[in-house]
N, C-alpha and C. Protein backbone atom coordinates (compact mmCIF):
# COMPACT_ATOMS: atom_id res chain seq x y z
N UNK A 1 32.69 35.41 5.22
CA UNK A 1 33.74 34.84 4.39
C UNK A 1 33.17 34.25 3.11
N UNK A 2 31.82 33.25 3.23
CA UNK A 2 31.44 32.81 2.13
C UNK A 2 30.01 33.63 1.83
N UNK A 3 29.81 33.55 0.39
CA UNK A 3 28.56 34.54 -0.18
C UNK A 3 27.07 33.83 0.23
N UNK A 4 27.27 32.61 0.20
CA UNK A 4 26.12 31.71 0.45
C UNK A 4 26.02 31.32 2.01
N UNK A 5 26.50 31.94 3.57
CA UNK A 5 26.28 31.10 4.20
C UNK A 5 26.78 32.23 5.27
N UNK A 6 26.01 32.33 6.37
CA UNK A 6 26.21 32.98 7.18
C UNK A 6 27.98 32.98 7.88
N UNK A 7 27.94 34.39 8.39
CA UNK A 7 29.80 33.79 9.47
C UNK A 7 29.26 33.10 10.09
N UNK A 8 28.13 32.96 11.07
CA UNK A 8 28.18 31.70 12.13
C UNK A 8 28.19 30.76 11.79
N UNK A 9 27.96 30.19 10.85
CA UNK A 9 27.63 28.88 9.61
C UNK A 9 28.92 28.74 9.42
N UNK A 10 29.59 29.63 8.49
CA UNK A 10 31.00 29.41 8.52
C UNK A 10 31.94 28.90 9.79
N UNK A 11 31.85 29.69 10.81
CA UNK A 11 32.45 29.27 12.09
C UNK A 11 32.31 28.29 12.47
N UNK A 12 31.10 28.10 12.09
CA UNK A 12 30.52 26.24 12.81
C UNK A 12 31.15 25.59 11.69
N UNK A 13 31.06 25.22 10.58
CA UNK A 13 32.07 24.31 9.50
C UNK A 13 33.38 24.18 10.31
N UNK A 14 33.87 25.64 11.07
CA UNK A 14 35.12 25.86 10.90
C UNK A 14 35.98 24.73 11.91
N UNK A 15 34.52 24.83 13.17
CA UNK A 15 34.35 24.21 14.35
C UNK A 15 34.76 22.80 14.25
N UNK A 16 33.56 22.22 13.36
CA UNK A 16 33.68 20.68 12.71
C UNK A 16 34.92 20.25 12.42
N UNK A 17 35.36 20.96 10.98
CA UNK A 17 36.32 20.56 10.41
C UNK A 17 37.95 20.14 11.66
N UNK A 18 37.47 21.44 12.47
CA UNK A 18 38.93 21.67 14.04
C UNK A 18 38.75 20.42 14.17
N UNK A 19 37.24 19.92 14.64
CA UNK A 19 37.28 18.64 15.96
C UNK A 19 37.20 17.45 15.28
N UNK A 20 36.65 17.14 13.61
CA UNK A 20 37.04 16.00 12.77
C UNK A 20 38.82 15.66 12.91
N UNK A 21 39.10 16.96 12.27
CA UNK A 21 41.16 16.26 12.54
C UNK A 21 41.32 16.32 14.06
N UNK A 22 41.00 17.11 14.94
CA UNK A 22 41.16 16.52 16.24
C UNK A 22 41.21 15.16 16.56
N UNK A 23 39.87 14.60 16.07
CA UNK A 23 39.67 13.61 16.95
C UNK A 23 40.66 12.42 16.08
N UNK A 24 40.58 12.54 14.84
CA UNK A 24 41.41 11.99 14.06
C UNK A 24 42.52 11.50 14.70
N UNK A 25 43.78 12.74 14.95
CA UNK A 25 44.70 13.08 15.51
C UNK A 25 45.11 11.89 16.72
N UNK A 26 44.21 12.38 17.70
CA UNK A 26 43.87 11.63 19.05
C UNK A 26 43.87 10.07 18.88
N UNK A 27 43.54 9.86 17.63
CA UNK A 27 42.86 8.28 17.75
C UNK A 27 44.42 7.80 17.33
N UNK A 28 45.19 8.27 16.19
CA UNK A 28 46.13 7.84 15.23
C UNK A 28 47.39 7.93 16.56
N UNK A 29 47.28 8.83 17.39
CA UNK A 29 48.63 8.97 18.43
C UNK A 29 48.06 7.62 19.09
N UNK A 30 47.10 7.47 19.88
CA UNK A 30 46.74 6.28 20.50
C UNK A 30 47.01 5.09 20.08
N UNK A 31 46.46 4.55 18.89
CA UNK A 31 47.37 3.78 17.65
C UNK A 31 48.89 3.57 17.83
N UNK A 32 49.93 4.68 17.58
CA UNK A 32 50.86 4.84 17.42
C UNK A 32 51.21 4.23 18.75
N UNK A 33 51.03 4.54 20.04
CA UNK A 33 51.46 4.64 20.96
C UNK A 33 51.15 3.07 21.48
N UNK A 34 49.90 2.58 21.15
CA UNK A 34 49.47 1.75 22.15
C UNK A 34 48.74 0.13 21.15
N UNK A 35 49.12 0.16 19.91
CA UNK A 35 48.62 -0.49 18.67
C UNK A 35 49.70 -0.99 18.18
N UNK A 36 49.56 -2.31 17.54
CA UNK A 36 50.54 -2.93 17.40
C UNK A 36 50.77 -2.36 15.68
N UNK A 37 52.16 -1.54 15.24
CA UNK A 37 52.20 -0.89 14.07
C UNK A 37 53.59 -1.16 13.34
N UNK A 38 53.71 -1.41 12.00
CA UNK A 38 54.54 -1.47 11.64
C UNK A 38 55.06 -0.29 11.01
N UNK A 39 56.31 -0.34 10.14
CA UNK A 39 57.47 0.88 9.55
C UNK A 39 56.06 1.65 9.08
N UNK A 40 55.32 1.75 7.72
CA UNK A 40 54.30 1.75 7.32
C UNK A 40 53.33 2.35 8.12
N UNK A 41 53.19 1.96 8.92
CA UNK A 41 51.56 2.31 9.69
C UNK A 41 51.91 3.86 10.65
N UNK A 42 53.53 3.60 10.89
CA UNK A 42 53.87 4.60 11.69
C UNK A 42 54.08 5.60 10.64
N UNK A 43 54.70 5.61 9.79
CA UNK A 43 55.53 6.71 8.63
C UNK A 43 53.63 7.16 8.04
N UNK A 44 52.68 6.21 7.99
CA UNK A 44 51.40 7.19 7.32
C UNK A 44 50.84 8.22 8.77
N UNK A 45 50.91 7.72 10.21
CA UNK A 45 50.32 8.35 10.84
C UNK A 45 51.13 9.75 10.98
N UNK A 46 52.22 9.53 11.13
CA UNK A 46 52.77 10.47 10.83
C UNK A 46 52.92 12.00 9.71
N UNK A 47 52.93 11.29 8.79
CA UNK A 47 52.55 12.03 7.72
C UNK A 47 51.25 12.90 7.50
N UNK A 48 50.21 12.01 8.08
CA UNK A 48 48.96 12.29 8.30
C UNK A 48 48.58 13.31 9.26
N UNK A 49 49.35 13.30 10.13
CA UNK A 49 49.55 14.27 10.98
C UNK A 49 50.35 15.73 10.93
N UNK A 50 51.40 15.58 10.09
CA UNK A 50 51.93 16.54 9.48
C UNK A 50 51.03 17.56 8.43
N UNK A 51 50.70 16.68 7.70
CA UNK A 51 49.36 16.80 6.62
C UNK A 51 47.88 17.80 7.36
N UNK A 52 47.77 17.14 8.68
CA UNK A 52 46.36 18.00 9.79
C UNK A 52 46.99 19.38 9.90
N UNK A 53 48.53 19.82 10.40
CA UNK A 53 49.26 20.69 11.03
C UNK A 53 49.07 21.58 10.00
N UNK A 54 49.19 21.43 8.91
CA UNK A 54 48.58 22.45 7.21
C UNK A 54 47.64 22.62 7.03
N UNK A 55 46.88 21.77 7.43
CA UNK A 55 45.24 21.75 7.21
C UNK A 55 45.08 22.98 8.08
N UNK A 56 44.94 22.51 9.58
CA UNK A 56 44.56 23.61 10.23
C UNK A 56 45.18 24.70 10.55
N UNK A 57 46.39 24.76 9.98
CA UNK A 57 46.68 25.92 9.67
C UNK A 57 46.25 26.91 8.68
N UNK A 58 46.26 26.17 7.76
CA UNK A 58 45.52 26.80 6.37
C UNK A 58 43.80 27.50 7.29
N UNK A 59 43.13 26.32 7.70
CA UNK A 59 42.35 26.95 8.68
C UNK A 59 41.90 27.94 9.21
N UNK A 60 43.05 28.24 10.10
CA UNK A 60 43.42 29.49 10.84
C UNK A 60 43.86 30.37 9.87
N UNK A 61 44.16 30.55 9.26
CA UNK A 61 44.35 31.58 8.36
C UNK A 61 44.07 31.69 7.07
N UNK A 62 43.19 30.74 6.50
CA UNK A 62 42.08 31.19 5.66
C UNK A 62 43.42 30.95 4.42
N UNK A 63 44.04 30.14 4.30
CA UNK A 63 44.93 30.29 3.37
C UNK A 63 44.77 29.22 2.18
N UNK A 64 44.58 29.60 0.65
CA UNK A 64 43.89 28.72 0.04
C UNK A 64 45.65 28.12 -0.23
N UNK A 65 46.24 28.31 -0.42
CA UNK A 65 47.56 27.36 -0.57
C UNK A 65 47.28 25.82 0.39
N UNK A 66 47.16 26.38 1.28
CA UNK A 66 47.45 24.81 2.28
C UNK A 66 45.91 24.36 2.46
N UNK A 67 44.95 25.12 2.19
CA UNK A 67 44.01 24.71 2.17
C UNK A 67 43.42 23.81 1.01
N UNK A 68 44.09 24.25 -0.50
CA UNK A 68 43.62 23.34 -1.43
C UNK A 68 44.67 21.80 -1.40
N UNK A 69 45.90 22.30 -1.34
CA UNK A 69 46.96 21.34 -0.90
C UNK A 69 46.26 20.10 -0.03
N UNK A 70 45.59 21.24 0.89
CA UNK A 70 45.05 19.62 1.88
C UNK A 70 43.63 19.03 1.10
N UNK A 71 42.96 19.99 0.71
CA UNK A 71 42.04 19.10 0.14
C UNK A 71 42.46 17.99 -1.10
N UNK A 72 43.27 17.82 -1.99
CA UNK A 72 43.79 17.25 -2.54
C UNK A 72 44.52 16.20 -1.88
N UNK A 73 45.48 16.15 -1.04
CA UNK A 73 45.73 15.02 -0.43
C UNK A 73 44.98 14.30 0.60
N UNK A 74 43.26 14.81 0.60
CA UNK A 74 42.66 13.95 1.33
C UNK A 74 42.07 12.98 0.57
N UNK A 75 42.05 12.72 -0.90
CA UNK A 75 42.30 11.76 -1.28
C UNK A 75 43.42 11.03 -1.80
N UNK A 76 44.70 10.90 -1.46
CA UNK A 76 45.70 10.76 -1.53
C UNK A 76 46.12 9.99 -0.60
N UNK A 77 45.71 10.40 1.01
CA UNK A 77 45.80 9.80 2.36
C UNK A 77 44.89 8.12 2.14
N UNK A 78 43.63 8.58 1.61
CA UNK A 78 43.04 7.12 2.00
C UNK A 78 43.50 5.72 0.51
N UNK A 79 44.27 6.43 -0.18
CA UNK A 79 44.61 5.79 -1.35
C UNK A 79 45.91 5.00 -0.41
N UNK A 80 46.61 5.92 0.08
CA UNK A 80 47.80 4.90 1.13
C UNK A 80 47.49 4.38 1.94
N UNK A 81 46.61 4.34 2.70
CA UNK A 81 45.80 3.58 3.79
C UNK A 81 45.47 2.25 3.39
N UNK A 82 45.62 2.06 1.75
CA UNK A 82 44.83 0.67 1.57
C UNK A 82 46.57 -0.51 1.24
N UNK A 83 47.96 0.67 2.21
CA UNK A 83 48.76 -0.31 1.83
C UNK A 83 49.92 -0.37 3.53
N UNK A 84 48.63 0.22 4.30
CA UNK A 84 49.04 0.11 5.64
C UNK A 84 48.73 -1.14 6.37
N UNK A 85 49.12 -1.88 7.47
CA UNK A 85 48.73 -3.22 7.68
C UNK A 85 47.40 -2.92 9.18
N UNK A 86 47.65 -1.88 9.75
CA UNK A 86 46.81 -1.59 10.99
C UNK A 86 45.25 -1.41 10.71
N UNK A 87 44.71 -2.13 11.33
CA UNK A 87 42.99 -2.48 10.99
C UNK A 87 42.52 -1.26 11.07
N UNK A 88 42.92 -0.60 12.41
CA UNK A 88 42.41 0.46 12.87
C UNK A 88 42.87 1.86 11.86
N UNK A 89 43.71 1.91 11.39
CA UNK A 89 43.84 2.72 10.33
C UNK A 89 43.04 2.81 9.57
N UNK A 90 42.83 1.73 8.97
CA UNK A 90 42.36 1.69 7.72
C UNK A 90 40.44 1.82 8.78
N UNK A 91 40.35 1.30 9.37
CA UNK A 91 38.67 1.67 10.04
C UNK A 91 38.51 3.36 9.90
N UNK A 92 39.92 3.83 10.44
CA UNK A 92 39.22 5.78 10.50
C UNK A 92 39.36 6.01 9.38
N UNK A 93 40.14 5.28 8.19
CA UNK A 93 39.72 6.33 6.95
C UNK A 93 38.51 5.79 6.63
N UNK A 94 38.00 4.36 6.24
CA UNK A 94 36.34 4.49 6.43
C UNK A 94 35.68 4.96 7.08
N UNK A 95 35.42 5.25 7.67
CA UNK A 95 34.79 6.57 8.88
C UNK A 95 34.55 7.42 8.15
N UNK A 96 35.71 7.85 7.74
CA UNK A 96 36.05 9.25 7.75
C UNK A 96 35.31 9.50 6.16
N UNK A 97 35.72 9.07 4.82
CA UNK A 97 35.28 8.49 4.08
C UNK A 97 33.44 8.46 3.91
N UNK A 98 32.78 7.68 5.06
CA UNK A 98 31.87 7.56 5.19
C UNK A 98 31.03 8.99 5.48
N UNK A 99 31.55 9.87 6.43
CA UNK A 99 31.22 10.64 6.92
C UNK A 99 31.26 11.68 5.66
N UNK A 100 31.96 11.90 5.00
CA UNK A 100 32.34 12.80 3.77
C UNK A 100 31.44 12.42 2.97
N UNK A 101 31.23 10.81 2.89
CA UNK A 101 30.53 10.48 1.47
C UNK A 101 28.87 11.19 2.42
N UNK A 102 28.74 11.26 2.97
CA UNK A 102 27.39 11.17 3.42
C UNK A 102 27.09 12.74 3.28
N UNK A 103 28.06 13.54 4.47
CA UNK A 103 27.74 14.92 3.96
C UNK A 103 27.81 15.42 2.55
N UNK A 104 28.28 14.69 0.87
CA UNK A 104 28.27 15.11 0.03
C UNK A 104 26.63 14.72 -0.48
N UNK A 105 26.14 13.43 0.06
CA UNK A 105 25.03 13.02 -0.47
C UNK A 105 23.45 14.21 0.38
N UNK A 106 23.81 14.24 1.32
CA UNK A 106 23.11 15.05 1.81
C UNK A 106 23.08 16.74 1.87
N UNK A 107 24.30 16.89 1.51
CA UNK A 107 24.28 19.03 1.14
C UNK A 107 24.55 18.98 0.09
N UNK A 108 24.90 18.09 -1.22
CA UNK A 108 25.57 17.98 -2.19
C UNK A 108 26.37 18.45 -2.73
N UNK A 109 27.57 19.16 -1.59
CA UNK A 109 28.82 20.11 -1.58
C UNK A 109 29.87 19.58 -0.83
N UNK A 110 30.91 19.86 -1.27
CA UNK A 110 32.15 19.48 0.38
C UNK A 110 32.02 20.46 1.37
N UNK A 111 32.09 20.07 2.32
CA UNK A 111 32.43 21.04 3.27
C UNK A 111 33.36 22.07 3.09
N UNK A 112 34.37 21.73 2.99
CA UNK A 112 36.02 22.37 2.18
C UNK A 112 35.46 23.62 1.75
N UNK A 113 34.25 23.73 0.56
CA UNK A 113 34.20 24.39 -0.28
C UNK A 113 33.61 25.99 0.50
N UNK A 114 33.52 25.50 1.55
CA UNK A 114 32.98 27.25 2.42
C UNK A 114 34.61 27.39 2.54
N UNK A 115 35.55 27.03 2.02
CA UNK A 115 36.52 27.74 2.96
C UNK A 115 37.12 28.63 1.46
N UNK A 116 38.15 29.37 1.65
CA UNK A 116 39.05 29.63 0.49
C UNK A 116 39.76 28.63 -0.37
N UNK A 117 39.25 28.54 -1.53
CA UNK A 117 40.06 27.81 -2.50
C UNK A 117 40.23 27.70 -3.65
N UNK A 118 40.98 27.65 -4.85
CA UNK A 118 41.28 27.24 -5.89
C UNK A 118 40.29 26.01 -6.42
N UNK A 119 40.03 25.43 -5.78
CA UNK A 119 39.45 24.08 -6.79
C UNK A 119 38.75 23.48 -6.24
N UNK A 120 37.32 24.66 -6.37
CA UNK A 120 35.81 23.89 -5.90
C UNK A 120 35.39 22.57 -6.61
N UNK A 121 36.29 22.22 -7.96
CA UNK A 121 35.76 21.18 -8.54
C UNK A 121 35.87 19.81 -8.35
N UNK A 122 37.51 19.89 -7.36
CA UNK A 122 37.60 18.51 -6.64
C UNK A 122 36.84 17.73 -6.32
N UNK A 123 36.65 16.47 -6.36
CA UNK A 123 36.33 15.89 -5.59
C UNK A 123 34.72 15.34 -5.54
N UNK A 124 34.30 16.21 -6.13
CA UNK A 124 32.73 16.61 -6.11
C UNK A 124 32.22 15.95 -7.10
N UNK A 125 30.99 15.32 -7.53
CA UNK A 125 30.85 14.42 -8.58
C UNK A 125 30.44 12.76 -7.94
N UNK A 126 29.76 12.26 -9.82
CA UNK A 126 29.80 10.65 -9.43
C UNK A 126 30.91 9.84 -9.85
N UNK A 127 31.86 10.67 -10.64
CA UNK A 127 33.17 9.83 -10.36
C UNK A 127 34.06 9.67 -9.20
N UNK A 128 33.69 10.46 -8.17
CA UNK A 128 34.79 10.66 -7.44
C UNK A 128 34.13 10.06 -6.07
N UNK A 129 32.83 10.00 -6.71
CA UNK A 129 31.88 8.97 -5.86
C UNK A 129 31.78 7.48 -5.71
N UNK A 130 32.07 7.41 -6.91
CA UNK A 130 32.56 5.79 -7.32
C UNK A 130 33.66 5.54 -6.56
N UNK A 131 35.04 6.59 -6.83
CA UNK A 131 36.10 5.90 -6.57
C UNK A 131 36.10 5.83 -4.62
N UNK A 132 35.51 6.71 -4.47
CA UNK A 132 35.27 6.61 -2.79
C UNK A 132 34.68 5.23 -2.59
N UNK A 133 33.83 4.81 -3.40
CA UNK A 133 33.39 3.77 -2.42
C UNK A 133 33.67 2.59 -3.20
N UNK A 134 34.92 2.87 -4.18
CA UNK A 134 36.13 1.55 -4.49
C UNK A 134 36.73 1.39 -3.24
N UNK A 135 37.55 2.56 -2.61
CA UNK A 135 38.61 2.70 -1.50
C UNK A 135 37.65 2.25 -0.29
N UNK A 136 36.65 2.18 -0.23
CA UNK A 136 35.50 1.87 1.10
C UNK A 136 35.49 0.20 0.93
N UNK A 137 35.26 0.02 -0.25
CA UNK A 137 35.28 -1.78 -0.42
C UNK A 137 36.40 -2.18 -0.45
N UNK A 138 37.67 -2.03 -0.61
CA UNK A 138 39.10 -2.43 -0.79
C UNK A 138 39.16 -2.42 0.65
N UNK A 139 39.32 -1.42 1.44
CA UNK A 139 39.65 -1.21 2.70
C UNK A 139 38.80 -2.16 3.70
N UNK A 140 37.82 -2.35 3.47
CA UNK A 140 36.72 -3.06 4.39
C UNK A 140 37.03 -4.78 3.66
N UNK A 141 37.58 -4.95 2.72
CA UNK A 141 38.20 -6.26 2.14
C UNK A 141 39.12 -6.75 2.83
N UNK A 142 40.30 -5.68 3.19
CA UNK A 142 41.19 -5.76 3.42
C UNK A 142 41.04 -6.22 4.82
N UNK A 143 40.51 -5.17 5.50
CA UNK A 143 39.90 -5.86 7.14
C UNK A 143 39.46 -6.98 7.75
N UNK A 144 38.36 -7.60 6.27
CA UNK A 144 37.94 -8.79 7.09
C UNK A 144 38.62 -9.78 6.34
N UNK A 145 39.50 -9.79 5.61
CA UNK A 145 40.24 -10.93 5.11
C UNK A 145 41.82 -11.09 5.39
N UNK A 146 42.04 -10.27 7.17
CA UNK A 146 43.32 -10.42 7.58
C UNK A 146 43.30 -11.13 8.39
């Protein structure tokens, strides 16, 4: 699929990316279900979840529509996260966040970018590096000063 990277390489990204929103998924229903959440906390997990259902669809079918769509609102998601009241929310988008910022510092690519898409230029960069770890300090502000 990609010019630079084996199919098994690819498959394994493909793997990751499945069991990152998996586990995502799993944690945010648990939340929902069993976490004390307000109008807000429910209407983002939700959304957020709607938002995975495109993702991995796009996924599964290699489709750069829902695939750039989602890459674009994955910074979009943690920009609303910093106006949700649930700790634990706002903890998996640092995580998550973290985990992204780290694989960019260490392959110096998105992951995303093995897949089909329109706009390898997202995201990528020290501006977009900065603003990640504005939303990492706001959010982690927000946590310990509730």
């Amino acid at each position: 699929m990609n010019d630079h990277i084996s199919d098994d390489e690819f498959n394994n990204y493909k793997k990751i990316m499945i069991l990152i929103t998996l586990l995502i998924d799993f944690v945010l229903v648990y939340i929902y279900m069993f976490d004390k959440t307000t109008l807000i906390d429910r209407l983002f997990i939700a959304i957020t979840m709607c938002i995975h259902v495109g993702f991995l669809t796009g996924l599964a079918t290699l489709s750069h529509i829902l695939l750039d769509f989602s890459h674009i609102l994955m910074f979009l998601v943690p920009l609303w996260s910093m106006f949700v009241n649930n700790k634990s929310i706002k903890t998996i988008v640092i995580l998550l966040l973290l985990f992204i910022e780290a694989r960019w510092i260490y392959t110096d690519e998105c992951m995303l970018n093995h897949f089909p898409t329109n706009i390898r230029w997202f995201g990528i960069g020290k501006h977009m590096t900065a603003v990640v770890n504005m939303m990492i300090a706001i959010l982690l502000y927000q946590i310990l000063m509730k």
